[in-house]
Protein backbone atom coordinates (compact mmCIF):
# COMPACT_ATOMS: atom_id res chain seq x y z
CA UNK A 1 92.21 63.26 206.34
CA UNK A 2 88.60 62.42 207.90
CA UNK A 3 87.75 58.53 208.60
CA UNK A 4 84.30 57.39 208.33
CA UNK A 5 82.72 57.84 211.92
CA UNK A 6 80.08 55.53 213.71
CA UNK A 7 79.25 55.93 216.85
CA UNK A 8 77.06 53.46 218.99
CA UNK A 9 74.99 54.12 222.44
CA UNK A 10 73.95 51.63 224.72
CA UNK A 11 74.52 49.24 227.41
CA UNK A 12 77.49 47.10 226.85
CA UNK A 13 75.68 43.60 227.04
CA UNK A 14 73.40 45.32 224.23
CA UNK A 15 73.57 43.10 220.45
CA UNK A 16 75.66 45.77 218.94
CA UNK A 17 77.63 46.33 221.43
CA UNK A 18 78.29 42.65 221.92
CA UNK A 19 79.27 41.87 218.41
CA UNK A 20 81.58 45.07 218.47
CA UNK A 21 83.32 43.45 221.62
CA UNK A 22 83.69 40.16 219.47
CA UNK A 23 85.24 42.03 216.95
CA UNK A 24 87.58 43.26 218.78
CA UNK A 25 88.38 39.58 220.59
CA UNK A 26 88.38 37.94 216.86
CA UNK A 27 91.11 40.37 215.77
CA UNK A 28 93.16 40.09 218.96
CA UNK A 29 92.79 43.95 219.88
CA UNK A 30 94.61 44.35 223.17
CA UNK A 31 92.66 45.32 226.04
CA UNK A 32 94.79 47.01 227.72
CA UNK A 33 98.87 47.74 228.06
CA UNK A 34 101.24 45.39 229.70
CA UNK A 35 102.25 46.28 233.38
CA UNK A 36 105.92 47.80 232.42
CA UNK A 37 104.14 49.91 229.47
CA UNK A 38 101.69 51.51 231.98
CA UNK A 39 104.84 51.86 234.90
CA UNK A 40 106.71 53.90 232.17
CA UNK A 41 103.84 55.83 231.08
CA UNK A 42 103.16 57.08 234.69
CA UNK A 43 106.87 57.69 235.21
CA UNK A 44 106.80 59.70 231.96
CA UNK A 45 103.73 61.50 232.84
CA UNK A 46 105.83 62.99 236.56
CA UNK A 47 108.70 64.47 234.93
CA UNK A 48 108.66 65.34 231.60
CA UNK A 49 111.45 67.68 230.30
CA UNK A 50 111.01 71.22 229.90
CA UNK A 51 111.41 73.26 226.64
CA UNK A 52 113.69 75.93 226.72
CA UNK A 53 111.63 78.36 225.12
CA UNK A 54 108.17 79.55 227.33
CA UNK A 55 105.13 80.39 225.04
CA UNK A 56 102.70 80.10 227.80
CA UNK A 57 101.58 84.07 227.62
CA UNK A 58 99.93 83.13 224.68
CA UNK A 59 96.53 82.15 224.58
CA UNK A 60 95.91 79.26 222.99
CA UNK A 61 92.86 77.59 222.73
CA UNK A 62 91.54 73.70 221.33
CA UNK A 63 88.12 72.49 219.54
CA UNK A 64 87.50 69.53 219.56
CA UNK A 65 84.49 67.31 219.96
CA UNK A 66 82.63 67.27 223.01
CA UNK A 67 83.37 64.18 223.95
CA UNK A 68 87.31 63.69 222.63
CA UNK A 69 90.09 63.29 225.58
CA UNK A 70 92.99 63.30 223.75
CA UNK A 71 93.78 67.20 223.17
CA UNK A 72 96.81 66.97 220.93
CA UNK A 73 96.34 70.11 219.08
CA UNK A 74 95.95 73.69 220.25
CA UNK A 75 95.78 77.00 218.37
CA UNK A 76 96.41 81.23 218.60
CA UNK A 77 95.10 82.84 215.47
CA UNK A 78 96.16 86.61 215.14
CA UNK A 79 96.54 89.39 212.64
CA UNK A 80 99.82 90.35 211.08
CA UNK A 81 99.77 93.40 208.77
CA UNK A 82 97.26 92.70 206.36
CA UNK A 83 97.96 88.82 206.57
CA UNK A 84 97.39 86.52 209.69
CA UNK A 85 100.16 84.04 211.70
CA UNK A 86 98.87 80.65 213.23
CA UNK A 87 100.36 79.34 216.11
CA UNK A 88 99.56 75.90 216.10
CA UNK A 89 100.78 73.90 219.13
CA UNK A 90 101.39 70.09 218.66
CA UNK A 91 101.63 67.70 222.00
CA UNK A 92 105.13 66.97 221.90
CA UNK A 93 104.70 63.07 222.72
CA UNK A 94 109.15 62.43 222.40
CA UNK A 95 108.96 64.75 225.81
CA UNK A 96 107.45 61.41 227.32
CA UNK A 97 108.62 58.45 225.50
CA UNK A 98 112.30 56.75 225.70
CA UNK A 99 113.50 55.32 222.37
CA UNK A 100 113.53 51.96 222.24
CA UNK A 101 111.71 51.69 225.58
CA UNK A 102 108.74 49.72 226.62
CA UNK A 103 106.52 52.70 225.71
CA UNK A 104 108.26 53.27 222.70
CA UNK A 105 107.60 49.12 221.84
CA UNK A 106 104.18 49.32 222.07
CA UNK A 107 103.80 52.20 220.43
CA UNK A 108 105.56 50.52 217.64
CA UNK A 109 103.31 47.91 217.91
CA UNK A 110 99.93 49.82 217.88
CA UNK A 111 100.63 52.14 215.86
CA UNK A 112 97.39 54.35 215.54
CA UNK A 113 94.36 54.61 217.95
CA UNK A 114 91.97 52.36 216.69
CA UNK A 115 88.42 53.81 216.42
CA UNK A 116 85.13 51.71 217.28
CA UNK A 117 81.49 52.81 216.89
CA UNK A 118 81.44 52.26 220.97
CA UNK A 119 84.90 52.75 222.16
CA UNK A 120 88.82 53.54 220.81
CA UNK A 121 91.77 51.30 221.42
CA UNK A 122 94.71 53.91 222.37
CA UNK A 123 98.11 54.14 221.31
CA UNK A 124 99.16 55.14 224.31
CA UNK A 125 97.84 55.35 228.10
CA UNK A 126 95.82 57.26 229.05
CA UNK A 127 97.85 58.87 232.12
CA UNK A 128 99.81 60.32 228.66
CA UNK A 129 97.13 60.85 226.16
CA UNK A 130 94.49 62.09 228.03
CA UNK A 131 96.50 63.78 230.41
CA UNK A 132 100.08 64.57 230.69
CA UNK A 133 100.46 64.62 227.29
CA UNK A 134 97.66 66.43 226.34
CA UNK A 135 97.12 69.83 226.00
CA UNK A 136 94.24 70.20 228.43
CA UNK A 137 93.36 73.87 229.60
CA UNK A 138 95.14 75.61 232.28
CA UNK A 139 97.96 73.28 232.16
CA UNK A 140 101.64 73.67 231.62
CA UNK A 141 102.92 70.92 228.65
CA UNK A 142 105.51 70.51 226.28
CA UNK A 143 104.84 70.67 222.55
CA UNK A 144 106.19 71.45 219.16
CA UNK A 145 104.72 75.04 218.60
CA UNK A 146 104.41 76.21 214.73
CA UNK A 147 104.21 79.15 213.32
CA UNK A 148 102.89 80.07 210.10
CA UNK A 149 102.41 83.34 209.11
CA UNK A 150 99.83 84.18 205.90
CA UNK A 151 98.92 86.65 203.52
CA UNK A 152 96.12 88.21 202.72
CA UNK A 153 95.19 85.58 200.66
CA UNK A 154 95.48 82.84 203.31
CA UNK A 155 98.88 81.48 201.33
CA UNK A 156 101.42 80.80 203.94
CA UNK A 157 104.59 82.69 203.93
CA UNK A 158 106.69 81.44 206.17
CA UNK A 159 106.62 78.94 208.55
CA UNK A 160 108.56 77.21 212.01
CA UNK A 161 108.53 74.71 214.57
CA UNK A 162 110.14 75.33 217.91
CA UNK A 163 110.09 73.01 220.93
CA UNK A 164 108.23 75.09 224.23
CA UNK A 165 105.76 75.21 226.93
CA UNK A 166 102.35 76.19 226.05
CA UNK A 167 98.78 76.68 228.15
CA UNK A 168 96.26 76.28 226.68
CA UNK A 169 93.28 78.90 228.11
CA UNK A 170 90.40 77.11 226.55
CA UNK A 171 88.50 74.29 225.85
CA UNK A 172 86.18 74.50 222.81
CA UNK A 173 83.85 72.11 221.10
CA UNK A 174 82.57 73.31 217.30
CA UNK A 175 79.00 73.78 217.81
CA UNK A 176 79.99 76.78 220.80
CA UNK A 177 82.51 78.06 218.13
CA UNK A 178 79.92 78.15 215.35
CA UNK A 179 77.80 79.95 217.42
CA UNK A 180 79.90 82.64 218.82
CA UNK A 181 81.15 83.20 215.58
CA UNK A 182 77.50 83.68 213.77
CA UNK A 183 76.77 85.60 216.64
CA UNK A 184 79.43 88.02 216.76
CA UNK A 185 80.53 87.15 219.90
CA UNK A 186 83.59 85.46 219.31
CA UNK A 187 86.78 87.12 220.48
CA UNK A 188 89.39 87.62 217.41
CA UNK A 189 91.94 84.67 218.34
CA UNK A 190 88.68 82.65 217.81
CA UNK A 191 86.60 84.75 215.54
CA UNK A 192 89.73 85.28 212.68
CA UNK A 193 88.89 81.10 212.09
CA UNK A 194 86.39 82.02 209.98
CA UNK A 195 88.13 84.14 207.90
CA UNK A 196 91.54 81.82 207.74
CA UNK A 197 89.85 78.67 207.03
CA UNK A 198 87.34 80.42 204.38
CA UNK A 199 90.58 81.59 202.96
CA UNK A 200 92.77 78.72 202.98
CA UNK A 201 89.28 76.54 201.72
CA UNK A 202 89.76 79.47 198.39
CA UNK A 203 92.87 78.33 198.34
CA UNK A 204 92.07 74.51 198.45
CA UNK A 205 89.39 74.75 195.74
CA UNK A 206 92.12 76.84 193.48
CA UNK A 207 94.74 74.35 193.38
CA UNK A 208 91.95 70.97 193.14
CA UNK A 209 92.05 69.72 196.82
CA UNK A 210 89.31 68.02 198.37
CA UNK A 211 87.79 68.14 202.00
CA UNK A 212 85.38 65.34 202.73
CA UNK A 213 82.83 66.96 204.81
CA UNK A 214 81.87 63.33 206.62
CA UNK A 215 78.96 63.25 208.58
CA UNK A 216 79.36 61.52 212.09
CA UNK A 217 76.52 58.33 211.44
CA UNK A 218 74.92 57.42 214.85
CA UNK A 219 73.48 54.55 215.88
CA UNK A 220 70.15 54.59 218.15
CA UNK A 221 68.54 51.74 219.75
CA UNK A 222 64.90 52.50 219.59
CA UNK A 223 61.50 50.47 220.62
CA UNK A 224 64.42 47.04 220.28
CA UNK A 225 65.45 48.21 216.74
CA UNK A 226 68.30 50.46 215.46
CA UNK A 227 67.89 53.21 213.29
CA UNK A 228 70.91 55.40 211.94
CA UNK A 229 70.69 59.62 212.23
CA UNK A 230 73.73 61.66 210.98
CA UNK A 231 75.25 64.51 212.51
CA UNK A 232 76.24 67.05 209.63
CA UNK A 233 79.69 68.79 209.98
CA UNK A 234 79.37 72.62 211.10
CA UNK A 235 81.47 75.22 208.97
CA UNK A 236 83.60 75.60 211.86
CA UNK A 237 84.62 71.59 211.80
CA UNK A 238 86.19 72.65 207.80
CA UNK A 239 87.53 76.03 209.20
CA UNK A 240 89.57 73.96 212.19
CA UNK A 241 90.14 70.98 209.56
CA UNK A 242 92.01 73.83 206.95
CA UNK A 243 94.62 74.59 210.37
CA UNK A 244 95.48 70.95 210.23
CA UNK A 245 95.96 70.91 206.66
CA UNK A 246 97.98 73.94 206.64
CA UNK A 247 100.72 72.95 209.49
CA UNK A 248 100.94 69.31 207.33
CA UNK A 249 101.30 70.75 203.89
CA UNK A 250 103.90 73.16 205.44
CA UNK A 251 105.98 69.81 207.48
CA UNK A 252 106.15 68.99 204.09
CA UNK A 253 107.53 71.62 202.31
CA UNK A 254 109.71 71.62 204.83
CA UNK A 255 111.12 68.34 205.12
CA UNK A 256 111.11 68.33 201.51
CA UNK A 257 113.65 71.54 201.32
CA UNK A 258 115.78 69.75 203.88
CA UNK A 259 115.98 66.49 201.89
CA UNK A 260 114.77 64.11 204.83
CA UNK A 261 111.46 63.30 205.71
CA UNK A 262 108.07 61.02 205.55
CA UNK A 263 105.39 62.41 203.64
CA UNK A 264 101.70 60.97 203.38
CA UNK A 265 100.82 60.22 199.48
CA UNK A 266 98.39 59.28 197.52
CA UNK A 267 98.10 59.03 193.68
CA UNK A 268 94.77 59.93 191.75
CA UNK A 269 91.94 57.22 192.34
CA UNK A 270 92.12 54.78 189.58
CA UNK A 271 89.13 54.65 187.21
CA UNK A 272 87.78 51.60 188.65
CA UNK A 273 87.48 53.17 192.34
CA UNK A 274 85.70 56.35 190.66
CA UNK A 275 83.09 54.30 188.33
CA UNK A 276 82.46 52.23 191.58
CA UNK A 277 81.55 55.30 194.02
CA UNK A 278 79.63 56.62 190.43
CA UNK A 279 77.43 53.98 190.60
CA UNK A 280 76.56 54.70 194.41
CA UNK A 281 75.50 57.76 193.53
CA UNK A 282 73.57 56.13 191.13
CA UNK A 283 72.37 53.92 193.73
CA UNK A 284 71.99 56.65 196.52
CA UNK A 285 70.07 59.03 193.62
CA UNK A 286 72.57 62.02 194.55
CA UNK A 287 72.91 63.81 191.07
CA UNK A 288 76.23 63.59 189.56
CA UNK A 289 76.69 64.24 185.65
CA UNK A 290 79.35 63.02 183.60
CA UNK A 291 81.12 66.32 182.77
CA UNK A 292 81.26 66.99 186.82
CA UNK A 293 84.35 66.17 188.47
CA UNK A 294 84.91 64.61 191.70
CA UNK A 295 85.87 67.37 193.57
CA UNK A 296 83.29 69.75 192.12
CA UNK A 297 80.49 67.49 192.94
CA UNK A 298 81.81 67.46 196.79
CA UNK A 299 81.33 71.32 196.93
CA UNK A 300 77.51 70.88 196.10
CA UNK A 301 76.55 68.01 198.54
CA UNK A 302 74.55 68.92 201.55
CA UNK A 303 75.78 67.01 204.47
CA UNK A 304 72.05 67.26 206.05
CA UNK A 305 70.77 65.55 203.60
CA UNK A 306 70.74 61.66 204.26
CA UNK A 307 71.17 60.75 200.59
CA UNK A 308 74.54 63.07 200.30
CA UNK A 309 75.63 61.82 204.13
CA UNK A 310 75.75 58.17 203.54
CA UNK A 311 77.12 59.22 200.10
CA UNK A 312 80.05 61.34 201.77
CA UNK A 313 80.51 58.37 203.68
CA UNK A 314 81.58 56.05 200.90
CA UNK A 315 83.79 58.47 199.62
CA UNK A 316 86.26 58.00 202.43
CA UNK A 317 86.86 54.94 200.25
CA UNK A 318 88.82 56.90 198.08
CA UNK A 319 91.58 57.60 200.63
CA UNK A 320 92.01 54.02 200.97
CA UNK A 321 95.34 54.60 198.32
CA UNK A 322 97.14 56.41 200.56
CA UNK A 323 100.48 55.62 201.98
CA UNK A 324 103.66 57.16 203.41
CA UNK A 325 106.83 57.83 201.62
CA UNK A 326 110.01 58.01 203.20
CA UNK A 327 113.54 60.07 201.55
CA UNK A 328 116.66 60.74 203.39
CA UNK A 329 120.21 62.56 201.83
CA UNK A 330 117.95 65.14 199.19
CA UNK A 331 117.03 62.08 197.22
CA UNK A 332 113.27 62.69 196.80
CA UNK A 333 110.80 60.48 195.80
CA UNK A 334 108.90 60.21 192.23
CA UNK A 335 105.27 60.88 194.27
CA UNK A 336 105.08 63.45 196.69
CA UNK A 337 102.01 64.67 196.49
CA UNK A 338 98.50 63.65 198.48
CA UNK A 339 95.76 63.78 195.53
CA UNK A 340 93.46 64.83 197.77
CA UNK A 341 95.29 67.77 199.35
CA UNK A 342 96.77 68.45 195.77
CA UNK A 343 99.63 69.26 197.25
CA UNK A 344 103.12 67.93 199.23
CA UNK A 345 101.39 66.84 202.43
CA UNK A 346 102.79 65.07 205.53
CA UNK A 347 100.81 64.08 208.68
CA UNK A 348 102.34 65.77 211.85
CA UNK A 349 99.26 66.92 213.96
CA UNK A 350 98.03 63.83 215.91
CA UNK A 351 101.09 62.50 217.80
CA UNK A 352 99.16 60.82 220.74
CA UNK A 353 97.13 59.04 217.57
CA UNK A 354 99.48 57.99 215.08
CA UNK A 355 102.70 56.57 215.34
CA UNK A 356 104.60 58.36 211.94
CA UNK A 357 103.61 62.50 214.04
CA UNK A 358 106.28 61.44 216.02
CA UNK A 359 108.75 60.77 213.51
CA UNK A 360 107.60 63.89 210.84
CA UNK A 361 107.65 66.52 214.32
CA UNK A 362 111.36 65.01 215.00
CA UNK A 363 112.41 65.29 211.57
CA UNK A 364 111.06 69.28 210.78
CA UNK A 365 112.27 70.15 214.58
CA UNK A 366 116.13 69.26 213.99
CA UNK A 367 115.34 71.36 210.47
CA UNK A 368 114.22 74.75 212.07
CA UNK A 369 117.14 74.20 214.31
CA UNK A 370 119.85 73.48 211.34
CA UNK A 371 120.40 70.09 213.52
CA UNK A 372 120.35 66.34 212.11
CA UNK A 373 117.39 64.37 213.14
CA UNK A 374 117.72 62.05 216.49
CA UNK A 375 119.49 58.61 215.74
CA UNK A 376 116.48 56.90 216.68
CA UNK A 377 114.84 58.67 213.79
CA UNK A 378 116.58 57.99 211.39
CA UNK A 379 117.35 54.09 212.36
CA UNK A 380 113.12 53.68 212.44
CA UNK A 381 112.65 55.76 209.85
CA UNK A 382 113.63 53.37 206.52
CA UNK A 383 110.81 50.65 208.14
CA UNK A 384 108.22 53.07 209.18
CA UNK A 385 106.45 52.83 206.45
CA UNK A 386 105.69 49.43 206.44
CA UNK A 387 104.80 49.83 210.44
CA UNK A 388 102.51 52.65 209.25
CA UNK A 389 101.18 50.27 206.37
CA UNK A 390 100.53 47.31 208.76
CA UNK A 391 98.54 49.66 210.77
CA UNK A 392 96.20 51.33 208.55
CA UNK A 393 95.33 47.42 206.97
CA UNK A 394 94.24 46.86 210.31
CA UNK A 395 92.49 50.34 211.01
CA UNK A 396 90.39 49.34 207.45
CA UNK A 397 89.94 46.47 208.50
CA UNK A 398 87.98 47.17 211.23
CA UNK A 399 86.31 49.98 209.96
CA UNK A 400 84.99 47.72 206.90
CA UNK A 401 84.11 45.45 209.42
CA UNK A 402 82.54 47.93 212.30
CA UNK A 403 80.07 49.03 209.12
CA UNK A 404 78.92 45.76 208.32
CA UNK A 405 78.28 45.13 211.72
CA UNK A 406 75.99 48.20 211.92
CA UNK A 407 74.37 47.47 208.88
CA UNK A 408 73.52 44.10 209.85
CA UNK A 409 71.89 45.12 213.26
CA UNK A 410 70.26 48.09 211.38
CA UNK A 411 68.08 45.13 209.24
CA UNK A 412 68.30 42.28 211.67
CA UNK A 413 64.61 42.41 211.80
CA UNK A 414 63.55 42.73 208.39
CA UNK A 415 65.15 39.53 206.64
CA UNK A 416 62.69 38.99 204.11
CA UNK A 417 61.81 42.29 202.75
CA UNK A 418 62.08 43.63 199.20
CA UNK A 419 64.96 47.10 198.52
CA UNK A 420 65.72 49.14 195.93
CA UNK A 421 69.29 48.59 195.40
CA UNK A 422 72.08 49.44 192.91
CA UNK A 423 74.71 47.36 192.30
CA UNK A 424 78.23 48.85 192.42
CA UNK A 425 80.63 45.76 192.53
CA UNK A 426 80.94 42.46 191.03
CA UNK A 427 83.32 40.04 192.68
CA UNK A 428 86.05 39.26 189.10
CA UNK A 429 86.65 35.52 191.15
CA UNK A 430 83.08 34.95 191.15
CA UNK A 431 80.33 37.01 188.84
CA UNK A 432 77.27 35.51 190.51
CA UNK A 433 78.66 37.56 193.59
CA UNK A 434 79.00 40.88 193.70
CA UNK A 435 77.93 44.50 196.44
CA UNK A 436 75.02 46.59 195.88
CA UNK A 437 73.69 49.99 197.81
CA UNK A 438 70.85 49.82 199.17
CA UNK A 439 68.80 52.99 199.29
CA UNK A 440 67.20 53.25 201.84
CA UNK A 441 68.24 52.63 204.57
CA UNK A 442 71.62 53.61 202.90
CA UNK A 443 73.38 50.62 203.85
CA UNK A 444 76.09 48.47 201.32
CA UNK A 445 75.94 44.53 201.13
CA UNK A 446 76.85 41.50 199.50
CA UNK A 447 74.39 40.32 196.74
CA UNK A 448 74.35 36.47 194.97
CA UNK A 449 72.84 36.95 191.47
CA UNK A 450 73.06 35.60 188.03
CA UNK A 451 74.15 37.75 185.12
CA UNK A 452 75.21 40.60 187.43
CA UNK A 453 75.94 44.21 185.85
CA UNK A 454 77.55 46.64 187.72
CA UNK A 455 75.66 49.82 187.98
CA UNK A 456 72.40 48.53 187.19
CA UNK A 457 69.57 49.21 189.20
CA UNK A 458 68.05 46.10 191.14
CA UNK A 459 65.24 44.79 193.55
CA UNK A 460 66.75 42.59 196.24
CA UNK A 461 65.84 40.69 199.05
CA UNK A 462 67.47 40.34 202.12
CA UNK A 463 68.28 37.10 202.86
CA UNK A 464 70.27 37.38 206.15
CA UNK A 465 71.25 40.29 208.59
CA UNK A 466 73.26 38.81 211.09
CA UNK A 467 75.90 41.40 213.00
CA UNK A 468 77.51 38.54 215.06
CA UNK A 469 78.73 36.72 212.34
CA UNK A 470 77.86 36.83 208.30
CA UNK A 471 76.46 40.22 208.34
CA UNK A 472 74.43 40.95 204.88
CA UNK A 473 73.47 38.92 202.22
CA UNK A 474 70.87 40.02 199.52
CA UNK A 475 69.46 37.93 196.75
CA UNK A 476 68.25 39.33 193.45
CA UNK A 477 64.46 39.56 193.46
């Protein structure tokens, strides 16, 4: 599911970058791995074990952003009578890591890659994750290859996981997909992700899922001031986005038929959360009447639009619900559904980013193969989800905090001027405090008032923009 993205340019002794780098220090963020981590890692990276199944004549291919280095997904999309199969190749990160191992410590420690506006903080070295590991073109690696084979329709039909070797011929970024594809250009393995993710998005839309179409938000220094641009999503980012969704929802179902597994869940956004991102629209004038739903307002937002961008943005906050459930013996849980995907869903494509891939690939691996999961598996697996839990506090955490810190530094000059603003929030603890959203620029802060209303319209003043330390703080005009 996306994450809100900010990214930040410029030298690192540069304000921003500065107060990001204080972040990090303030919320003791390792730097780096300890010595023994990084002497296992390269160990790891020299011999990993090879697959007993070779699925390197088939040419697979990644997209990813231009600038990501840790390839953990590759796919082969292909015709099968009048349906389609997707190979989807996984990096198969166990190949590399000893249970219970240094590696396998810090891992357990980290848990996700965190993601700053100027830099990420790994879960694993980079000899593995941006190497070995990966599934860079014209090399040889280990992963957990899936096959799903569709209908007509897009609806899967079957689906396996196999451990093999896989090449992957190609390195693609969305922008040179989009193109080749609008141009005709695009050979089928490439081309047919058009028609599968415009079929599975049918399918998405049928059953009530959402896909948050989240503009990247990026932050330029310009004449000694910052100003924010956003970088819409192509078609082709939702088409790759739907083969992600597709392997998940089908771990789960798998898992789930086997009686052992993790899933990711979420239950429907309480009222509160939905009159609270109402009221941004309010705020951020993007249209949305009462009889609307949620998802059908999505489907009519332009992401090129700055209003709808910075409103896409704040629906991320919606996700913030979600969790991961674990079951074992066929005793399934009372939730296993991800409101968002409106279906069983389980997160099993980003091994080198999150810690629980590892566990879910394990876990529908020794399925397909009528085995019983590793021991190490199923000793973590009971506390995994408070690991997982632990992790994504901390991930929030610094996103809330990497966007205050960009707000901030986007008015640190203009302390004293008058906004439009809408207020969304009031604090329960203490009414004279409470969040508004600013319009322009579309930027959310705290605001001290008396007799505050949420989703009434306001002037404010801006009282303090300070990204080192106290960030935003508007006063009612």
């Amino acid at each position: 599911m996306p994450r809100r993205e900010i990214r930040v340019t410029g030298a690192p002794e540069a304000p921003l970058r500065a107060a990001l780098a204080a972040l990090r220090a303030e919320l003791g963020i390792p730097e780096d791995f300890p010595p023994e981590v990084r002497a296992e890692a390269e160990r790891a990276a020299k011999v990993p074990p090879p697959p007993s199944y070779d699925a390197t004549d088939i040419p697979f291919f990644t997209l990813d952003p231009p600038a990501a280095t840790d390839l953990d997904r590759a796919a082969h999309l292909s015709r099968r009578g009048t349906g389609y199969r997707v190979r989807y190749a996984i990096a198969d990160v166990a190949a590399f890591v000893v249970p219970g191992g240094p590696l396998d410590a810090a891992a357990h420690r980290r848990v996700t890659t965190l993601y700053f506006p100027d830099e990420k903080v790994p879960l694993h070295p980079a000899v593995l994750s941006e190497d070995a590991a990966g599934l860079l073109p014209g090399r040889t690696r280990p992963a957990a290859l899936w096959t799903v084979d569709l209908d007509a329709d897009g609806r899967a039909l079957t689906a396996d996981v196999r451990r093999a070797l896989v090449r992957s011929r190609a390195r693609l970024d969305h922008a040179g997909v989009q193109r080749d594809i609008d141009a005709g250009t695009a050979e089928e393995p490439v081309a047919l992700l058009k028609e599968i993710g415009e079929a599975r998005q049918r399918l998405e839309a049928e059953r009530g899922g959402i896909s948050l179409n989240v503009p990247e938000q990026e932050i330029v220094e310009h004449h000694h001031a910052y100003e924010p641009r956003y970088r819409a999503p192509l078609p082709a980012d939702g088409w790759n986005a739907q083969l992600s969704l597709l392997t998940g929802m089908a771990a789960a179902d798998l898992m789930l038929a086997h009686g052992t597994g993790i899933l990711r869940t979420l239950p429907a956004a309480p009222d509160g959360a939905v009159g609270r991102l109402r009221r941004t629209a309010t705020a951020l004038r993007v249209d949305w009447p009462h009889h609307v739903s949620y998802a059908a307002l999505l489907r009519t937002l332009d992401p090129d639009d700055p209003r709808h961008a910075a409103f896409l943005q704040e629906c991320t906050t919606l996700l913030r619900g979600a969790g991961y459930t674990v079951f074992r013996d066929g005793a399934l849980p009372a939730l296993t559904t991800h409101a968002a995907v409106a279906a069983p869903y389980a997160h099993c494509t980003a091994p080198l980013r999150r810690l629980a891939d590892r566990y879910s690939a394990e876990i529908c691996l020794a399925a397909c193969a009528g085995q019983t999961p590793p021991d190490w598996v199923l000793a973590g697996l009971d506390a995994l989800p408070r690991r997982m839990a632990d992790g994504s506090r901390l991930a929030g955490t610094v996103e809330r905090e990497c966007v205050d810190i960009v707000a901030a530094a986007l008015l640190e000059d203009r302390v004293g001027e008058v906004f439009d603003a809408c207020l969304v929030d009031v604090d329960e603890h203490r009414p004279a405090v409470g969040t508004v959203q600013v319009l322009s620029p579309a930027v959310v802060g705290r605001v001290e008032g008396e007799h505050l209303t949420p989703g009434e319209r306001l002037r404010v003043r801006l009282a303090r923009a300070d990204p080192g330390r106290s960030k935003l703080l508007f006063t009612v005009v």
